[in-house]
PDB file of N, CA and C in Angstrom:
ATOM      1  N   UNK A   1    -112.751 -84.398 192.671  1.00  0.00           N
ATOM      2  CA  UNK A   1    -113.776 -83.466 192.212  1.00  0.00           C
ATOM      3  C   UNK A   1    -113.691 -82.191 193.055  1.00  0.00           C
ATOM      4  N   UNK A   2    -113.456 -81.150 192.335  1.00  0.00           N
ATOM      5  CA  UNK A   2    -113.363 -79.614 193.186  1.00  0.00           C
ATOM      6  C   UNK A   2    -114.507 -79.625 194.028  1.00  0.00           C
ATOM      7  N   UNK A   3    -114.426 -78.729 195.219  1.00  0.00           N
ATOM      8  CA  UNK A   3    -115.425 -78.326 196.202  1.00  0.00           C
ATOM      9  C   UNK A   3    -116.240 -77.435 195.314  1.00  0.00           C
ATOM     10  N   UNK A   4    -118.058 -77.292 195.857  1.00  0.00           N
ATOM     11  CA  UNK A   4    -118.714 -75.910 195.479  1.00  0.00           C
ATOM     12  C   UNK A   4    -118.526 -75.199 196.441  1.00  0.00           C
ATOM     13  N   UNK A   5    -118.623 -74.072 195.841  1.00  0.00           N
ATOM     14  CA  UNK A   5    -118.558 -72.623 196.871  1.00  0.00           C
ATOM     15  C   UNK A   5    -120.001 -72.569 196.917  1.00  0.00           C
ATOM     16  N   UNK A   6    -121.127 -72.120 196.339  1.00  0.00           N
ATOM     17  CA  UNK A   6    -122.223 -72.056 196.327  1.00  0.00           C
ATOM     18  C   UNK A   6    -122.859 -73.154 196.621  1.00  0.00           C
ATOM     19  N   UNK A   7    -124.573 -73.431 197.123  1.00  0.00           N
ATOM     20  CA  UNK A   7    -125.324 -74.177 196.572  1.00  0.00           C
ATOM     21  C   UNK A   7    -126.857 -73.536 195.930  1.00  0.00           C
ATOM     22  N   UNK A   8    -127.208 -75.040 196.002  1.00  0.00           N
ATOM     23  CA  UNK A   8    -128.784 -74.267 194.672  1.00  0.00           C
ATOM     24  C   UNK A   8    -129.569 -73.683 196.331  1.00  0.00           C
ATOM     25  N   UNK A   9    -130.264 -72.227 195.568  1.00  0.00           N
ATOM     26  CA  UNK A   9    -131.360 -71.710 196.470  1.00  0.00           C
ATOM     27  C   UNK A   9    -130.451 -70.800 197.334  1.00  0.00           C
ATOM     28  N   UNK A  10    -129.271 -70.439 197.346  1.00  0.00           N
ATOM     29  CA  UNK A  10    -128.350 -69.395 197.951  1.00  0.00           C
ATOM     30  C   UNK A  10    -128.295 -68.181 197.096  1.00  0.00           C
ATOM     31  N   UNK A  11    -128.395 -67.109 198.072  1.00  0.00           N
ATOM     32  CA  UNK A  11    -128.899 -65.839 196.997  1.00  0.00           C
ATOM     33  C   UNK A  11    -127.656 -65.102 196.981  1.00  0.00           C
ATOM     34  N   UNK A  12    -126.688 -64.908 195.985  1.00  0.00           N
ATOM     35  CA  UNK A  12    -125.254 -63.791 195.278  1.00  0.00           C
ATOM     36  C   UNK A  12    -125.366 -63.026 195.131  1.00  0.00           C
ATOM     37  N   UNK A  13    -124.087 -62.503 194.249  1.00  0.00           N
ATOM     38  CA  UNK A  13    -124.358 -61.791 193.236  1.00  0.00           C
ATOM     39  C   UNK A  13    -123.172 -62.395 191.900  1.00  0.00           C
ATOM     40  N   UNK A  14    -124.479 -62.343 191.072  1.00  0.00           N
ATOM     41  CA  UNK A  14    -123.637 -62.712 189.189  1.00  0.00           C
ATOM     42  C   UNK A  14    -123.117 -61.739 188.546  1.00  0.00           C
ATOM     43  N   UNK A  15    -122.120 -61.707 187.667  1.00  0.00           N
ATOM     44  CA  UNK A  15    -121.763 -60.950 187.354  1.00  0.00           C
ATOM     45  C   UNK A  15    -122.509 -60.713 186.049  1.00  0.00           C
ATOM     46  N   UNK A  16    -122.924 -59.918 185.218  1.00  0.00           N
ATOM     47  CA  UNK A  16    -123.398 -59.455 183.742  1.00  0.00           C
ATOM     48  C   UNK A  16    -122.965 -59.679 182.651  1.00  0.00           C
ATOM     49  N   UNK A  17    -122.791 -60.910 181.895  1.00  0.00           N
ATOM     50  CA  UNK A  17    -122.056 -61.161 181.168  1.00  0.00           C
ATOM     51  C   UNK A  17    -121.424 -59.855 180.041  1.00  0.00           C
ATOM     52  N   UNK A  18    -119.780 -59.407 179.499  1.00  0.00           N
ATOM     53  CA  UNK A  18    -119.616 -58.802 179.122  1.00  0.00           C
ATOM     54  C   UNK A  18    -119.531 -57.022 179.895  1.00  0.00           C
ATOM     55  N   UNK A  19    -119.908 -57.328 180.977  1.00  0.00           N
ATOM     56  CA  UNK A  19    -119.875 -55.709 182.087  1.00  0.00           C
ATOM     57  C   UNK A  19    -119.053 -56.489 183.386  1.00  0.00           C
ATOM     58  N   UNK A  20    -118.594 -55.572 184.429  1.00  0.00           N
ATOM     59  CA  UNK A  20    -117.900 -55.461 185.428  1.00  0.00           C
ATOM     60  C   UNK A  20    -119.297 -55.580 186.960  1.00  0.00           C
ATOM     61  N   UNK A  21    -120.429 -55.218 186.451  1.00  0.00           N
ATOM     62  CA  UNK A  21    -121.666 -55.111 187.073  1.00  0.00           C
ATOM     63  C   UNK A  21    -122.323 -56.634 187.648  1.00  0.00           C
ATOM     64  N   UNK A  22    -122.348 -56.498 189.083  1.00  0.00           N
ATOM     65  CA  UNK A  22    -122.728 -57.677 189.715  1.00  0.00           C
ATOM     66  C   UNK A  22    -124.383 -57.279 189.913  1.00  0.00           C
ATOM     67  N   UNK A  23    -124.950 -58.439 190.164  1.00  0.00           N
ATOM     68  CA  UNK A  23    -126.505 -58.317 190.621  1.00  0.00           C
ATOM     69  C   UNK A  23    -126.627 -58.962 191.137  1.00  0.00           C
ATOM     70  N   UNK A  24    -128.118 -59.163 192.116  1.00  0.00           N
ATOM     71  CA  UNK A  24    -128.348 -60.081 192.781  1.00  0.00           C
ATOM     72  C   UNK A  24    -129.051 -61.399 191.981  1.00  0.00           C
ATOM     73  N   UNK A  25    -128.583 -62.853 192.657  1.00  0.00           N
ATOM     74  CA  UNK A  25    -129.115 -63.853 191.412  1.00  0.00           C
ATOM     75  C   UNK A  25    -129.151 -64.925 192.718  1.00  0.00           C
ATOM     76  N   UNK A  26    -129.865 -65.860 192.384  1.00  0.00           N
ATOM     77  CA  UNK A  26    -130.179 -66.913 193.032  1.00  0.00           C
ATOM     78  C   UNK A  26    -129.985 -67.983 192.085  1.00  0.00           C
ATOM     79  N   UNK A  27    -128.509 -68.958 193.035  1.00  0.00           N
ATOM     80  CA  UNK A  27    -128.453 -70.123 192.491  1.00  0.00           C
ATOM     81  C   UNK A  27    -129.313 -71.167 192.561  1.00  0.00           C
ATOM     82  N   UNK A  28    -129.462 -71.541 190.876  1.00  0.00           N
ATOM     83  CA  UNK A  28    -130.504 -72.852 190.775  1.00  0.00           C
ATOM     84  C   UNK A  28    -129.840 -74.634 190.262  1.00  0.00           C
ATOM     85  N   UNK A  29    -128.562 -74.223 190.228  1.00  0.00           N
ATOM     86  CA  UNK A  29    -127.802 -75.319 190.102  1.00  0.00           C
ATOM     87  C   UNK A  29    -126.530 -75.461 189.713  1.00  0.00           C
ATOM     88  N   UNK A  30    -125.841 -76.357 189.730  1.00  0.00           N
ATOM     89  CA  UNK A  30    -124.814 -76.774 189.461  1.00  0.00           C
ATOM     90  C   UNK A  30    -124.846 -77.503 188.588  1.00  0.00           C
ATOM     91  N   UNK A  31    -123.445 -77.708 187.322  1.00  0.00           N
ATOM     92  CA  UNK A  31    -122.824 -78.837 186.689  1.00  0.00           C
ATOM     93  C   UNK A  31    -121.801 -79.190 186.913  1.00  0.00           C
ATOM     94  N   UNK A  32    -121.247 -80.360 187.236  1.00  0.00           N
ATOM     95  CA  UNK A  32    -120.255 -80.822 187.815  1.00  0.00           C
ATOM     96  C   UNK A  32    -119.221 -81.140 187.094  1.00  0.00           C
ATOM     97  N   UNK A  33    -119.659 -81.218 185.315  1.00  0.00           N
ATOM     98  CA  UNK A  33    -119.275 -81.716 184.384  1.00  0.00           C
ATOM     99  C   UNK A  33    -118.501 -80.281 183.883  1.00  0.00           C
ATOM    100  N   UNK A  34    -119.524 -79.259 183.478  1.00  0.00           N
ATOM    101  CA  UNK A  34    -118.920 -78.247 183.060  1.00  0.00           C
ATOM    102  C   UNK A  34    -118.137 -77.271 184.032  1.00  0.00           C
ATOM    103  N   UNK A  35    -118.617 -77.578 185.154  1.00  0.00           N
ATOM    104  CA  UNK A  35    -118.407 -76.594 186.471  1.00  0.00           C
ATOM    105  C   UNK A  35    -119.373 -74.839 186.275  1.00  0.00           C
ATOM    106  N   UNK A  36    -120.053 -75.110 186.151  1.00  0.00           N
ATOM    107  CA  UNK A  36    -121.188 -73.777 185.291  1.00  0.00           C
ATOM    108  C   UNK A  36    -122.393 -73.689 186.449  1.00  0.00           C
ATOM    109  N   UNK A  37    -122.498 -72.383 187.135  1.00  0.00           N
ATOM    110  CA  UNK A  37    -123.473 -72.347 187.887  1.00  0.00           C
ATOM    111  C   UNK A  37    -124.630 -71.911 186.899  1.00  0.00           C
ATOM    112  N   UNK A  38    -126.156 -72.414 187.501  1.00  0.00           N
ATOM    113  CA  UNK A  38    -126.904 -71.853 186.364  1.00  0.00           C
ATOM    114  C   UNK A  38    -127.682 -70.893 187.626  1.00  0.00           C
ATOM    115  N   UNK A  39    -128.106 -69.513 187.236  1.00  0.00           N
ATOM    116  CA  UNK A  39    -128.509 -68.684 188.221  1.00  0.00           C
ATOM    117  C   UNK A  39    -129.863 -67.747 187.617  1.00  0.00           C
ATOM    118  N   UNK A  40    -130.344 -67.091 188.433  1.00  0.00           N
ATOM    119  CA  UNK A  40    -131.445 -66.734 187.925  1.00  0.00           C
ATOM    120  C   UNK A  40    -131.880 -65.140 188.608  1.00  0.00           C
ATOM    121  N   UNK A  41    -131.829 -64.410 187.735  1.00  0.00           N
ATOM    122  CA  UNK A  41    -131.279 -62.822 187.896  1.00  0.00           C
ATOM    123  C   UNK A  41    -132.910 -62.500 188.172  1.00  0.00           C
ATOM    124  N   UNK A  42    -132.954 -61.252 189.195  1.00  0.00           N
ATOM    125  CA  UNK A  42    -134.531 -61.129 189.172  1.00  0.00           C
ATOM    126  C   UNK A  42    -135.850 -60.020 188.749  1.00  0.00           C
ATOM    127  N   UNK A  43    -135.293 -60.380 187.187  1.00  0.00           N
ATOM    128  CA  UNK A  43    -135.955 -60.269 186.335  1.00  0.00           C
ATOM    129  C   UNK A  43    -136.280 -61.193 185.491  1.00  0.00           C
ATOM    130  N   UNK A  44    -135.907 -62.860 186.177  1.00  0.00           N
ATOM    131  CA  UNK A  44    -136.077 -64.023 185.302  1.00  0.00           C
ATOM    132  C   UNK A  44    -135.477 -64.411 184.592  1.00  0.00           C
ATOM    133  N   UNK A  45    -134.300 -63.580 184.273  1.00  0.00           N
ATOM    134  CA  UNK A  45    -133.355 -64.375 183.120  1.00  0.00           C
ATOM    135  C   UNK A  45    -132.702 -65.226 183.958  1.00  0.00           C
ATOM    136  N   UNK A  46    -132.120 -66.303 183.165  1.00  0.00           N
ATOM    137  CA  UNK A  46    -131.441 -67.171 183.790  1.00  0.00           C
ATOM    138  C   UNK A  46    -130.370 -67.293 182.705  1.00  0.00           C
ATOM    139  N   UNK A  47    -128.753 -67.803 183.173  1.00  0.00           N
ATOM    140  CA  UNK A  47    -127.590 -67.858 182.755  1.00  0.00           C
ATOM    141  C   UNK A  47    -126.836 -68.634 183.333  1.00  0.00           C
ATOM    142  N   UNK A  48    -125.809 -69.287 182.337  1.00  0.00           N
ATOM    143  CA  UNK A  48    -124.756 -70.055 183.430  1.00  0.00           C
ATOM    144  C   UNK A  48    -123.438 -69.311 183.875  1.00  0.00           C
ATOM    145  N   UNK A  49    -123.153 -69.331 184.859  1.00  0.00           N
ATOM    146  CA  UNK A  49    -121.845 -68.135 184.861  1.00  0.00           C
ATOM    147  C   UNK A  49    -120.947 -69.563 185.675  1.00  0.00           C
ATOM    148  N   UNK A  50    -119.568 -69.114 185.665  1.00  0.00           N
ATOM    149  CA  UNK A  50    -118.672 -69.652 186.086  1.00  0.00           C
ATOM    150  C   UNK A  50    -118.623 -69.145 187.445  1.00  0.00           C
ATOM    151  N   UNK A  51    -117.698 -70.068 188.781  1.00  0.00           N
ATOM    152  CA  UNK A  51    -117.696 -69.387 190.039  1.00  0.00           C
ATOM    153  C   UNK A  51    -116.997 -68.359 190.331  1.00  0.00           C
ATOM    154  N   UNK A  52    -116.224 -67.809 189.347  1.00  0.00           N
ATOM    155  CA  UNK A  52    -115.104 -66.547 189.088  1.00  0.00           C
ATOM    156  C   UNK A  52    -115.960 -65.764 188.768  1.00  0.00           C
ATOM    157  N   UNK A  53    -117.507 -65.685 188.391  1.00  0.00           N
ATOM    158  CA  UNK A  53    -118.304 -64.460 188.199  1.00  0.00           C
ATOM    159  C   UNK A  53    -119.401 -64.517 189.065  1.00  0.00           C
ATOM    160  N   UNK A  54    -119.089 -65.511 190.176  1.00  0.00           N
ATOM    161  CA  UNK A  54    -120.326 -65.178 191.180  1.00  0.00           C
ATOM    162  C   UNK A  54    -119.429 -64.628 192.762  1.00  0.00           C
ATOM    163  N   UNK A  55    -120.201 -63.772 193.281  1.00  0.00           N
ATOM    164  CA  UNK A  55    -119.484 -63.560 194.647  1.00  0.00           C
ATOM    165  C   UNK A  55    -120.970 -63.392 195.805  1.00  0.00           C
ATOM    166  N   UNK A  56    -120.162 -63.797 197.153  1.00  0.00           N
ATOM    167  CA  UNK A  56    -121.088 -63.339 198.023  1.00  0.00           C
ATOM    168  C   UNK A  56    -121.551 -62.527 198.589  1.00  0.00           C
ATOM    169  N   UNK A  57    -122.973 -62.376 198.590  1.00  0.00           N
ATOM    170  CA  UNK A  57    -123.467 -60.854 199.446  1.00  0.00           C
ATOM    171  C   UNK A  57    -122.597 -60.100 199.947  1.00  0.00           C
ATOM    172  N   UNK A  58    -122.156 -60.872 201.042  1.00  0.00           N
ATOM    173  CA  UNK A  58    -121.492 -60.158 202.140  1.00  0.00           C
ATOM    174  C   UNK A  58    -119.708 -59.414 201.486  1.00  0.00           C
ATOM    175  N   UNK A  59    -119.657 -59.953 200.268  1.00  0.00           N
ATOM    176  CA  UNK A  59    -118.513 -58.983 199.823  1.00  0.00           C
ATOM    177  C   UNK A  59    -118.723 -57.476 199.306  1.00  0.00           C
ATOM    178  N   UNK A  60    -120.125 -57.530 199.646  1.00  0.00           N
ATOM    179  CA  UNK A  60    -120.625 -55.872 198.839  1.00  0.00           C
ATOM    180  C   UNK A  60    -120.553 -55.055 199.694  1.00  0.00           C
ATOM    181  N   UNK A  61    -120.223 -54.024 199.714  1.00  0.00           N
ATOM    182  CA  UNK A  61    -120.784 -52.895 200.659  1.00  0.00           C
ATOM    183  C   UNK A  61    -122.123 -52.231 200.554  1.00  0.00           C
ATOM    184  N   UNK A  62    -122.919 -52.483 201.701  1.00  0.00           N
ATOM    185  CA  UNK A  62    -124.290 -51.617 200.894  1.00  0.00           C
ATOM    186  C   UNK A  62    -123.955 -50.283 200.854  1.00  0.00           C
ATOM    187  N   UNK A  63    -124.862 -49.640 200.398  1.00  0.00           N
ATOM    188  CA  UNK A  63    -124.834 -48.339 199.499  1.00  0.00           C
ATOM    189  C   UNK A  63    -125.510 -47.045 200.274  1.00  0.00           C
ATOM    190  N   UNK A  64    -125.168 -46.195 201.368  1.00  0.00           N
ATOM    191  CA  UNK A  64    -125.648 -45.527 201.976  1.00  0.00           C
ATOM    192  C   UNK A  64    -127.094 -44.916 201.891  1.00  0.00           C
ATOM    193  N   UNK A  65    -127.638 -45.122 200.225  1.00  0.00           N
ATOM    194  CA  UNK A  65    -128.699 -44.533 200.344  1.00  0.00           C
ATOM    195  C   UNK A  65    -129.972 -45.918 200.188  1.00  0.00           C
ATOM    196  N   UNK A  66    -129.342 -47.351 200.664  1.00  0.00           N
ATOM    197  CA  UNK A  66    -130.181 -48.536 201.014  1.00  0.00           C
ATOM    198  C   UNK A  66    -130.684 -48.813 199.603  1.00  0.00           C
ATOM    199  N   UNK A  67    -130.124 -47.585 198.398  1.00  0.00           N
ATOM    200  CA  UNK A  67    -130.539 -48.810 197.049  1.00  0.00           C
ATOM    201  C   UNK A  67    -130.130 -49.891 196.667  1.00  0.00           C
ATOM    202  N   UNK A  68    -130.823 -50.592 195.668  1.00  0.00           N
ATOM    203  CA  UNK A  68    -130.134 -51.902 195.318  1.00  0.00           C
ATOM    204  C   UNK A  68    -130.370 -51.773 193.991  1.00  0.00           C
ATOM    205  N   UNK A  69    -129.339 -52.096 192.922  1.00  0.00           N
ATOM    206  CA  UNK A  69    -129.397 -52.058 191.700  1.00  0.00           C
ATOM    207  C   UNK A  69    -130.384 -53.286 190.738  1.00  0.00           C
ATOM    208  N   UNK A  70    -131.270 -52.732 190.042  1.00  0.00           N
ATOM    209  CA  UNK A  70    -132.255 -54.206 189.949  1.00  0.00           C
ATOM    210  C   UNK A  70    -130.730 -54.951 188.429  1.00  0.00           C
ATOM    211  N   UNK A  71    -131.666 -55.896 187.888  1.00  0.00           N
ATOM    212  CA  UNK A  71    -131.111 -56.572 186.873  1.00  0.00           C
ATOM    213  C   UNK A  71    -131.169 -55.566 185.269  1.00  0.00           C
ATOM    214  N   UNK A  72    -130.364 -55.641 184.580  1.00  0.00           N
ATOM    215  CA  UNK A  72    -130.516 -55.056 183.465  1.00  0.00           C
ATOM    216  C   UNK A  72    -131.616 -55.338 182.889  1.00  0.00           C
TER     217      UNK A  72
END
C-alpha cells in the first residue's frame, strides 16, 4: 500500500480543478481505495483532488505584499 504524503487536519494547498491556481485547503481525509484526498477550500467547498494536485505550504513563496489569495 503506497505511503500518504498528507494527513487529515494538515493545512496545503489544492489545486482548482481545471486552472493552474493553488489555494489554501485543509485535508479532511483520505481513500485508500481510490487514493483521492478529500479537502476543504475556505470557502467550504469541499473536493477530492489527487496527491499530484496538492502541495505543501512551504513550497510557496509568500508574496511581498503578505496577501493571500482567498478560494474562488
Amino acid at each position: 500500500m503506497p505511503s500518504r504524503k498528507f494527513v487529515e487536519g494538515e493545512v496545503v494547498r489544492g489545486r482548482w480543478p481545471g486552472s493552474s491556481l493553488y489555494y489554501e485547503v485543509e485535508i479532511l481525509s483520505h481513500d485508500n481505495k481510490s487514493q483521492l484526498y478529500t479537502v476543504k477550500y475556505k470557502d467550504g467547498t469541499e473536493l477530492e483532488l489527487k496527491e499530484s494536485d496538492i502541495k505543501p505550504l512551504k513550497s510557496f513563496k509568500q508574496r511581498k505584499s503578505g496577501s493571500i489569495s482567498s478560494s474562488p
